[in-house]
N, C-alpha and C. Protein backbone atom coordinates (compact mmCIF):
# COMPACT_ATOMS: atom_id res chain seq x y z
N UNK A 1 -22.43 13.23 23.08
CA UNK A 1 -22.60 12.49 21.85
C UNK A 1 -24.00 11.86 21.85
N UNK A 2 -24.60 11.94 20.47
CA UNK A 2 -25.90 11.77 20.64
C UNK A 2 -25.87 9.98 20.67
N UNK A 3 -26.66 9.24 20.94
CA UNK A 3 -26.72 7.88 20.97
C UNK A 3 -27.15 6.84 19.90
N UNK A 4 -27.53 8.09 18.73
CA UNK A 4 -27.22 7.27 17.36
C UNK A 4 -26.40 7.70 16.26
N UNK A 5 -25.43 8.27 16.70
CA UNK A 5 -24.11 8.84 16.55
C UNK A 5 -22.84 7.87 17.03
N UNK A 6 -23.83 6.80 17.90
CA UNK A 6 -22.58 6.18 18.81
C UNK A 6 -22.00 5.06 17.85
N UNK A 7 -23.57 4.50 17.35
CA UNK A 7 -23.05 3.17 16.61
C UNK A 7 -22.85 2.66 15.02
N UNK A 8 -22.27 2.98 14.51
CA UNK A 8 -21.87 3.33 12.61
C UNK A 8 -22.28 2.21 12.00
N UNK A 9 -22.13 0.90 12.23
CA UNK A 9 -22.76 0.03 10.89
C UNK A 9 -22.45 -0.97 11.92
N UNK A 10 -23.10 -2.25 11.88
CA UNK A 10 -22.92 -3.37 12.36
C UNK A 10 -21.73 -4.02 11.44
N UNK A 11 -20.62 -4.88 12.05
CA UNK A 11 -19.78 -5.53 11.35
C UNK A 11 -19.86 -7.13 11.12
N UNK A 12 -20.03 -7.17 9.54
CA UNK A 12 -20.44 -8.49 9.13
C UNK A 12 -19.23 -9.11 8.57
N UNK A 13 -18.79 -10.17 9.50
CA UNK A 13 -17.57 -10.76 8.88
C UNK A 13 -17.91 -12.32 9.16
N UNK A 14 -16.90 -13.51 8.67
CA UNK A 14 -17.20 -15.20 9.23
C UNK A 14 -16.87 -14.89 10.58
N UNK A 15 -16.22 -14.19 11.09
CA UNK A 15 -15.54 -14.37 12.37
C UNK A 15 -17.09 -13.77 13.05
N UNK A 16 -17.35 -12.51 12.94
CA UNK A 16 -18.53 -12.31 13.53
C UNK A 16 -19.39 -12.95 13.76
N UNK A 17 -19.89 -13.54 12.44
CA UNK A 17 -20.87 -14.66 12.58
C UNK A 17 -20.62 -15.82 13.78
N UNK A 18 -19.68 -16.39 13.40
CA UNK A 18 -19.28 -17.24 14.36
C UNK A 18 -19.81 -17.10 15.71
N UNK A 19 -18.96 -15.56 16.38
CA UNK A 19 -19.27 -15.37 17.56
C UNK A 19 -20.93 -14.72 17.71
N UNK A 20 -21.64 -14.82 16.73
CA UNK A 20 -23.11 -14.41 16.60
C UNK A 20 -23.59 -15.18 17.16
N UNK A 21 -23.40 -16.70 16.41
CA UNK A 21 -24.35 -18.16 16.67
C UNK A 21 -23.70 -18.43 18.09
N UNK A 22 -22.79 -18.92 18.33
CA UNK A 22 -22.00 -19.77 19.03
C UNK A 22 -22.29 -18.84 20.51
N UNK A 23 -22.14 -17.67 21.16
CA UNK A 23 -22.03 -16.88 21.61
C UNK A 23 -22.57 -15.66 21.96
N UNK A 24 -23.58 -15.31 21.02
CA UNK A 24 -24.75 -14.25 21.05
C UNK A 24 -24.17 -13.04 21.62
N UNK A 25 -22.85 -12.85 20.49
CA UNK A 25 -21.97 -11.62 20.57
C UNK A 25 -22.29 -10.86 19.19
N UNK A 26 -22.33 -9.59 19.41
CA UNK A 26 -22.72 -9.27 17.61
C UNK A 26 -21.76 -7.93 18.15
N UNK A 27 -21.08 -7.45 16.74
CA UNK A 27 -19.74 -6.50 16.52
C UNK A 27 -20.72 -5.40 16.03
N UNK A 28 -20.20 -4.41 16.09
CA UNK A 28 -20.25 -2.88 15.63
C UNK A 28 -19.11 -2.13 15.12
N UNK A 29 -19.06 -1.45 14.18
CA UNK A 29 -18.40 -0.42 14.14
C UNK A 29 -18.74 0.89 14.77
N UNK A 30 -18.23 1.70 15.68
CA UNK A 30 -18.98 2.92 16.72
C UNK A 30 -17.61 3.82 16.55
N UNK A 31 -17.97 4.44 16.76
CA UNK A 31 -17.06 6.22 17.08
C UNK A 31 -16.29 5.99 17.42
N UNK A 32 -14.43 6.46 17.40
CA UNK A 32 -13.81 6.75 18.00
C UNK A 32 -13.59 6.83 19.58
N UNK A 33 -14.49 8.11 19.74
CA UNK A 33 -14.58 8.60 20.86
C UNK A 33 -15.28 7.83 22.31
N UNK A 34 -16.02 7.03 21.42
CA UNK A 34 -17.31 6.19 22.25
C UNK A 34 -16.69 4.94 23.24
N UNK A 35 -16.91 5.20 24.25
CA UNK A 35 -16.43 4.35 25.69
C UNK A 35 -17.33 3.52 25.57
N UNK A 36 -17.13 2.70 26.92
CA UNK A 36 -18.39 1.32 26.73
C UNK A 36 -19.25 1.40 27.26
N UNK A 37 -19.31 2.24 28.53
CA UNK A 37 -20.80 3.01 29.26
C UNK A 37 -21.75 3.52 28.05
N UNK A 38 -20.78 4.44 27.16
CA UNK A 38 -21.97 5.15 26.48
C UNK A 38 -21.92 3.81 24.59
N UNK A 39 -21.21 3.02 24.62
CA UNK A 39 -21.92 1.68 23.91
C UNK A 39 -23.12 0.80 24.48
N UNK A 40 -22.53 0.34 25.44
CA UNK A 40 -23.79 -0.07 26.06
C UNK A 40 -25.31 0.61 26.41
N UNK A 41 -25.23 2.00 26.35
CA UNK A 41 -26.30 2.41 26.47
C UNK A 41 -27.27 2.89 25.19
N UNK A 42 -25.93 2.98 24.22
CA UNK A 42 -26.66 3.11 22.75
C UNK A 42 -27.03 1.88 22.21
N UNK A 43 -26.93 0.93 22.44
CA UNK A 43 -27.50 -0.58 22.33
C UNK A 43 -28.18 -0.40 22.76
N UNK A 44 -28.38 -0.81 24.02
CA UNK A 44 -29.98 -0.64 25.13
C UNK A 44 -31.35 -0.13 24.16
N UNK A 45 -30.40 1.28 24.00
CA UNK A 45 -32.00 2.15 23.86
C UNK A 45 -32.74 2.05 22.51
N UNK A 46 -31.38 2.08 21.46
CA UNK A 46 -31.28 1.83 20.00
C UNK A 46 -31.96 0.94 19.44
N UNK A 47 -31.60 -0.81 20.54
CA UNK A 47 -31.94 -2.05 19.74
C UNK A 47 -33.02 -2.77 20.64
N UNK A 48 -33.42 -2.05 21.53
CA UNK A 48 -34.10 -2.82 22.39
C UNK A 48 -33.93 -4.05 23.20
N UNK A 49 -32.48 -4.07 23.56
CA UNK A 49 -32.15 -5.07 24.26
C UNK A 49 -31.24 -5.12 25.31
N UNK A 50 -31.70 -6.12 26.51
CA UNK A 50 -30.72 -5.62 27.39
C UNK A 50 -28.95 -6.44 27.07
N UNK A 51 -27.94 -5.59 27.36
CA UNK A 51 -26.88 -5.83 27.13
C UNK A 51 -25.88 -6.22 28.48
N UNK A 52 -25.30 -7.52 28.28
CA UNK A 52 -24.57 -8.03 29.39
C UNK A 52 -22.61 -7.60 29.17
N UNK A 53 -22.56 -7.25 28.33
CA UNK A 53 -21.17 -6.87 28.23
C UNK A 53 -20.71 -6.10 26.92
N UNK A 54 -19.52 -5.15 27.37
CA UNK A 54 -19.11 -4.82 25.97
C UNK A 54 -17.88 -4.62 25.81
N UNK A 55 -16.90 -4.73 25.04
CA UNK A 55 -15.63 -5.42 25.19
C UNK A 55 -15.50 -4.22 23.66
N UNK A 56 -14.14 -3.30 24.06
CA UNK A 56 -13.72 -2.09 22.69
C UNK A 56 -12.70 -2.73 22.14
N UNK A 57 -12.49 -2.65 20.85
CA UNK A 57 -11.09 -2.95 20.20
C UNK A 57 -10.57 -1.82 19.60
N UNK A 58 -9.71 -1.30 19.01
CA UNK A 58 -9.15 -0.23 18.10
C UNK A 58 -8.55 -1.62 17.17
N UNK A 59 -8.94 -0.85 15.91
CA UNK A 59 -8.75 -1.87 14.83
C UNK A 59 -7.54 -0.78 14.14
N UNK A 60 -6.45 -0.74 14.42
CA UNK A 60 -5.50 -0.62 12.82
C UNK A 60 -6.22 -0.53 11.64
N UNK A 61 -5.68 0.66 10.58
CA UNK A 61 -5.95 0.22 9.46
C UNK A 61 -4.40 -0.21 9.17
N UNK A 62 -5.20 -0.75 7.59
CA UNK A 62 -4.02 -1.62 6.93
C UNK A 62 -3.22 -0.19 5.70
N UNK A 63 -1.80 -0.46 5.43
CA UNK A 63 -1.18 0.42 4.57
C UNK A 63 -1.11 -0.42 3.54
N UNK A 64 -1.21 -0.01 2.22
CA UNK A 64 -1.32 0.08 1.22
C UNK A 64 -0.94 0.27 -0.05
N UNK A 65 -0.52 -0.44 -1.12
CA UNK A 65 0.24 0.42 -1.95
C UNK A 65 -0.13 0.12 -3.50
N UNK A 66 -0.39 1.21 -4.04
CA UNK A 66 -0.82 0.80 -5.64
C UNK A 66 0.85 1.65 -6.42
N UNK A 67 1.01 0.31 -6.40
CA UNK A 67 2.12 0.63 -7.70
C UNK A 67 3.44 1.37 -6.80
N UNK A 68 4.01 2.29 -7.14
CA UNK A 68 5.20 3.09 -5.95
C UNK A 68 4.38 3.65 -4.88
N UNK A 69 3.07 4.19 -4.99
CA UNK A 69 2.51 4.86 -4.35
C UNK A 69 1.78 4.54 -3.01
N UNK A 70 1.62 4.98 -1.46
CA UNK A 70 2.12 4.13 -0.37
C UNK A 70 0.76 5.06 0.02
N UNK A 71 -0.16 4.41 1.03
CA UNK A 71 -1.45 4.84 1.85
C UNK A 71 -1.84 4.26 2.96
N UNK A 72 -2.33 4.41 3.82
CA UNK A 72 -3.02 3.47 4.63
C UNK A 72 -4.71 3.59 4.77
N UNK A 73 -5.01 2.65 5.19
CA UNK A 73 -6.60 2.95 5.05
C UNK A 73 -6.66 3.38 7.18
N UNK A 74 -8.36 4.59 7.34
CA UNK A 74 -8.15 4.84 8.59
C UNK A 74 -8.33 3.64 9.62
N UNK A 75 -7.91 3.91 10.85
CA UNK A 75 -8.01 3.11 12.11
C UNK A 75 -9.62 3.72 12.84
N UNK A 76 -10.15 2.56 12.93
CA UNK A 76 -11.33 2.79 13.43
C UNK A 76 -11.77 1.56 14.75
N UNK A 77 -13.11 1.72 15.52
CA UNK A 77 -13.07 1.11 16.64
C UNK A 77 -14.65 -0.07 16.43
N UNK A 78 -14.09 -0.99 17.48
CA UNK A 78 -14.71 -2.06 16.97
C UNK A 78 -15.14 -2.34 18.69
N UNK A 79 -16.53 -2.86 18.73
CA UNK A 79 -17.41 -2.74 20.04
C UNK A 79 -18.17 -4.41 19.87
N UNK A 80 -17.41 -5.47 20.84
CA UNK A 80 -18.13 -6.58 20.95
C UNK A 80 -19.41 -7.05 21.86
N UNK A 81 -20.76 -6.46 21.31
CA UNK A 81 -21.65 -6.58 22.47
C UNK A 81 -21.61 -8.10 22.90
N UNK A 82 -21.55 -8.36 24.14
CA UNK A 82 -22.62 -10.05 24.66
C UNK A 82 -23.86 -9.32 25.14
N UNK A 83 -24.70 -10.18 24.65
CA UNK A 83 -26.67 -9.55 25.34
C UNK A 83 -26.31 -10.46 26.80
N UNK A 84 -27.77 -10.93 26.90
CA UNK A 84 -28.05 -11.24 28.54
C UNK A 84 -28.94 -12.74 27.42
N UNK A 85 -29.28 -13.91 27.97
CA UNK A 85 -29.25 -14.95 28.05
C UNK A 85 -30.51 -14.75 27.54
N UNK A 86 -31.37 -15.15 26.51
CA UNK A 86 -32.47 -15.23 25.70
C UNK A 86 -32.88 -13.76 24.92
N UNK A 87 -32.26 -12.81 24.95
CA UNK A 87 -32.26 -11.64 24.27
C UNK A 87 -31.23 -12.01 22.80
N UNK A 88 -32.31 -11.59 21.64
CA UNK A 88 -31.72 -12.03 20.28
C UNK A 88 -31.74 -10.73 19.25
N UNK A 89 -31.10 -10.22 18.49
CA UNK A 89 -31.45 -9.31 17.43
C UNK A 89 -31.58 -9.50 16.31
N UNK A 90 -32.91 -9.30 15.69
CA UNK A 90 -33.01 -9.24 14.34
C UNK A 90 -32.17 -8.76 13.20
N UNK A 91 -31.84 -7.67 13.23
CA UNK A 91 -31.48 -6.84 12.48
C UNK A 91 -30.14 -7.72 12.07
N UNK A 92 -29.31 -8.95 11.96
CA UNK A 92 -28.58 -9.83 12.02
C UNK A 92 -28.65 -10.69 10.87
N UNK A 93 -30.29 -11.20 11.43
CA UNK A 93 -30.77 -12.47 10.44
C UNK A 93 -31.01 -11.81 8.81
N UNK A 94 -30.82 -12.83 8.07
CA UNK A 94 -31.10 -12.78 7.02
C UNK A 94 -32.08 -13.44 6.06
């Protein structure tokens, strides 16, 4: 898997934020397939920073229903980087 293939959109939520400021944890949405060896290394190289931890979730989607009609939205995976202690990312700020 190529290494910018690994990581799909950064995830902007209050909760994220939270653990942004407080914690200098920032979320991703990444691949399925993507372990935390090869997260952590698509950070590294991607964002220019060194990375102290990375912690996977599988997020459920939620089911759904308009009217009788019943869906769920897909299950996708959620990647909590921590950096290393004065390493910050831009791409965040606003």
């Amino acid at each position: 898997m190529n290494r910018h293939d690994i990581i799909l959109r950064p995830v902007l939520t209050e909760k994220s934020t939270q653990l942004r400021e407080a914690q200098n944890k920032y979320s991703f949405m990444v691949q399925p397939k993507a372990n935390k060896n090869e997260v952590k290394r698509a950070v590294e190289e991607t964002l220019n920073v060194k990375v102290e931890n990375v912690r996977i979730v599988n997020v459920l989607g939620k089911e759904k229903r308009l009217g009788r009609f019943s869906g769920k939205r897909p299950d996708w995976k959620k990647a909590i980087v921590t950096l290393k202690e004065g390493e910050k990312l831009t791409l965040f700020e606003g």
